[in-house]
Protein backbone atom coordinates (compact mmCIF):
# COMPACT_ATOMS: atom_id res chain seq x y z
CA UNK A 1 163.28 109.27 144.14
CA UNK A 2 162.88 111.00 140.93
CA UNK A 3 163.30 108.46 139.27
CA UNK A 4 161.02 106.36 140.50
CA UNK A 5 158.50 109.00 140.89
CA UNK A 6 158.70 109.40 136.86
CA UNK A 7 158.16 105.87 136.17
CA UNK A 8 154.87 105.86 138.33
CA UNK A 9 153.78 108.50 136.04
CA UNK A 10 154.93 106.98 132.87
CA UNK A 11 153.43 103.84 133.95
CA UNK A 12 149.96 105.72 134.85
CA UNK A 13 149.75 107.38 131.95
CA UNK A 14 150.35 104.74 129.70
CA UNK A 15 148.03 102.66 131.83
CA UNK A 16 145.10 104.90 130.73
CA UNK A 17 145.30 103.96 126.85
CA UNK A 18 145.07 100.07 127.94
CA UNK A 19 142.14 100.28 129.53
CA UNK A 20 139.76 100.94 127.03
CA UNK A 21 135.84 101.36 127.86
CA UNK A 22 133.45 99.44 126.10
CA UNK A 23 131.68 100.98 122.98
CA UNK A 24 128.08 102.19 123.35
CA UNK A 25 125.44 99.91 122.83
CA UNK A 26 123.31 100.90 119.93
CA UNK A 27 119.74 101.94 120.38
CA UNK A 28 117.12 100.24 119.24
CA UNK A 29 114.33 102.53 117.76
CA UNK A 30 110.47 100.60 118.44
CA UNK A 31 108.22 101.02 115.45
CA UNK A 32 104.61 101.64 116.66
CA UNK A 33 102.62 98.76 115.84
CA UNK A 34 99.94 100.31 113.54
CA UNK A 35 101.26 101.20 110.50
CA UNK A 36 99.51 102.79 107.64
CA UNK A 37 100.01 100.63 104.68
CA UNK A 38 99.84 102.36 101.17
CA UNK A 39 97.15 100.56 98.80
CA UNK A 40 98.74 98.67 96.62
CA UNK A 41 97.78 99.08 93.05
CA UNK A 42 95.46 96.71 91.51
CA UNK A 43 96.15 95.84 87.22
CA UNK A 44 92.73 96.37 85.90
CA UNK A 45 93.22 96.07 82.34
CA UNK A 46 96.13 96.65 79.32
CA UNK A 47 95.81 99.39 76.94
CA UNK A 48 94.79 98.01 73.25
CA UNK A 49 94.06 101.08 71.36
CA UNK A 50 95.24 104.42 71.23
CA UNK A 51 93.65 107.67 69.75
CA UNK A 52 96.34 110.74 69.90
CA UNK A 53 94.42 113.38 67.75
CA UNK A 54 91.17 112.64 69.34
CA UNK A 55 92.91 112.26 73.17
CA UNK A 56 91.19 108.98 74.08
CA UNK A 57 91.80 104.97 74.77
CA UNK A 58 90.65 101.75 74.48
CA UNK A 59 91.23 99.08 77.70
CA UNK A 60 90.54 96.03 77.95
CA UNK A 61 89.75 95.84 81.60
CA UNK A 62 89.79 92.63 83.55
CA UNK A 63 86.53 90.96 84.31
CA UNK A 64 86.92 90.87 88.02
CA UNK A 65 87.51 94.53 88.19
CA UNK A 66 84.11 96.72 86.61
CA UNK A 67 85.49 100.06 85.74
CA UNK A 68 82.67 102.89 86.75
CA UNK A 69 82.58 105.80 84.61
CA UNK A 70 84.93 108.66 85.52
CA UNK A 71 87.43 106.69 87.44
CA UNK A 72 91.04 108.03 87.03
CA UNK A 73 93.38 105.34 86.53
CA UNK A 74 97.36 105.50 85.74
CA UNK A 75 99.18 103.77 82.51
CA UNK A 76 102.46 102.54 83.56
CA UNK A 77 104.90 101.14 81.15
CA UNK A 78 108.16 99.19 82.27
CA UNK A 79 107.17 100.45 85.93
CA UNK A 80 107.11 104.42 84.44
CA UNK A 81 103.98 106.34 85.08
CA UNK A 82 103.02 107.17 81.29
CA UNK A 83 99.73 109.03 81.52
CA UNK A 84 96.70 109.20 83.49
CA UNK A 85 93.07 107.99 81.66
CA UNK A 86 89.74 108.81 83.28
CA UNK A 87 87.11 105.96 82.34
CA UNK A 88 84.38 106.89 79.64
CA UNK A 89 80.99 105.15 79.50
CA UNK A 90 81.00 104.08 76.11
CA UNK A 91 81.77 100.19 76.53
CA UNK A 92 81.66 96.37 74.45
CA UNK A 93 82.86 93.32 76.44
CA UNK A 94 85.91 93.64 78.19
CA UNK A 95 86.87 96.57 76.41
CA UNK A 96 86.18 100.51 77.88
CA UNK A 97 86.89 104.12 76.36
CA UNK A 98 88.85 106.78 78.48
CA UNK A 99 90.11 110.25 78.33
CA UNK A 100 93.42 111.01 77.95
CA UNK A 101 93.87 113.23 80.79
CA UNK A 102 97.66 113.62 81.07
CA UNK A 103 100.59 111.82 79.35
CA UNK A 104 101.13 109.89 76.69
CA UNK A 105 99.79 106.39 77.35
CA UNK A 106 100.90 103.84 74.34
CA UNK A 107 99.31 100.57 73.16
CA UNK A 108 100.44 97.34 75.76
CA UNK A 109 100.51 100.14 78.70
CA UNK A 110 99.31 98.03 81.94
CA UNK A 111 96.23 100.24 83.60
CA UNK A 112 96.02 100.24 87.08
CA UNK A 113 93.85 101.68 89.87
């Protein structure tokens, strides 16, 4: 009777470790709908000229995007911020001054909004 009474429980135990449950499911996490999308930047010019002593630029903007005075714009070179520019009013074609406000912007920096 022992015997038998200690292979019920061998059996039951071991009986527990072969019927596994299922995993959990993962959740699923719902995005709300309305999203704020960053701007994207916009190229509006490359720099051409560059003025270290005296802290000013040269761009030649694009002509589909007019540059009003005292817009701040960043120079980015090989997708590093290099300096921000703030848009002068001194301008001749294409081309636009702008003060060096921070960085070090260099000549073929892309100028973007």
């Amino acid at each position: 009777m022992h015997r038998l009474l200690a292979l019920v429980i061998a059996i039951t135990a071991c009986g527990c470790s072969w019927f596994r449950s299922a995993p959990p499911k993962p959740t699923i996490i719902k995005m709300p709908r309305t999203q704020v999308v960053e701007q994207v930047p916009k190229l509006v010019g490359t720099v051409t000229i560059v003025n270290t002593d005296d802290r000013f630029v040269i761009v030649e903007g694009n002509q589909s995007a007019p540059l009003n005075p005292g817009t701040a714009l960043k120079c980015i070179r090989d997708g590093i911020e290099t300096g921000i520019i703030a848009i002068g009013k001194e301008r001749r074609g294409p081309n636009v001054t702008a003060d060096i406000v921070k960085g070090d912007p260099q000549k073929g920096d892309q100028v973007f909004e």
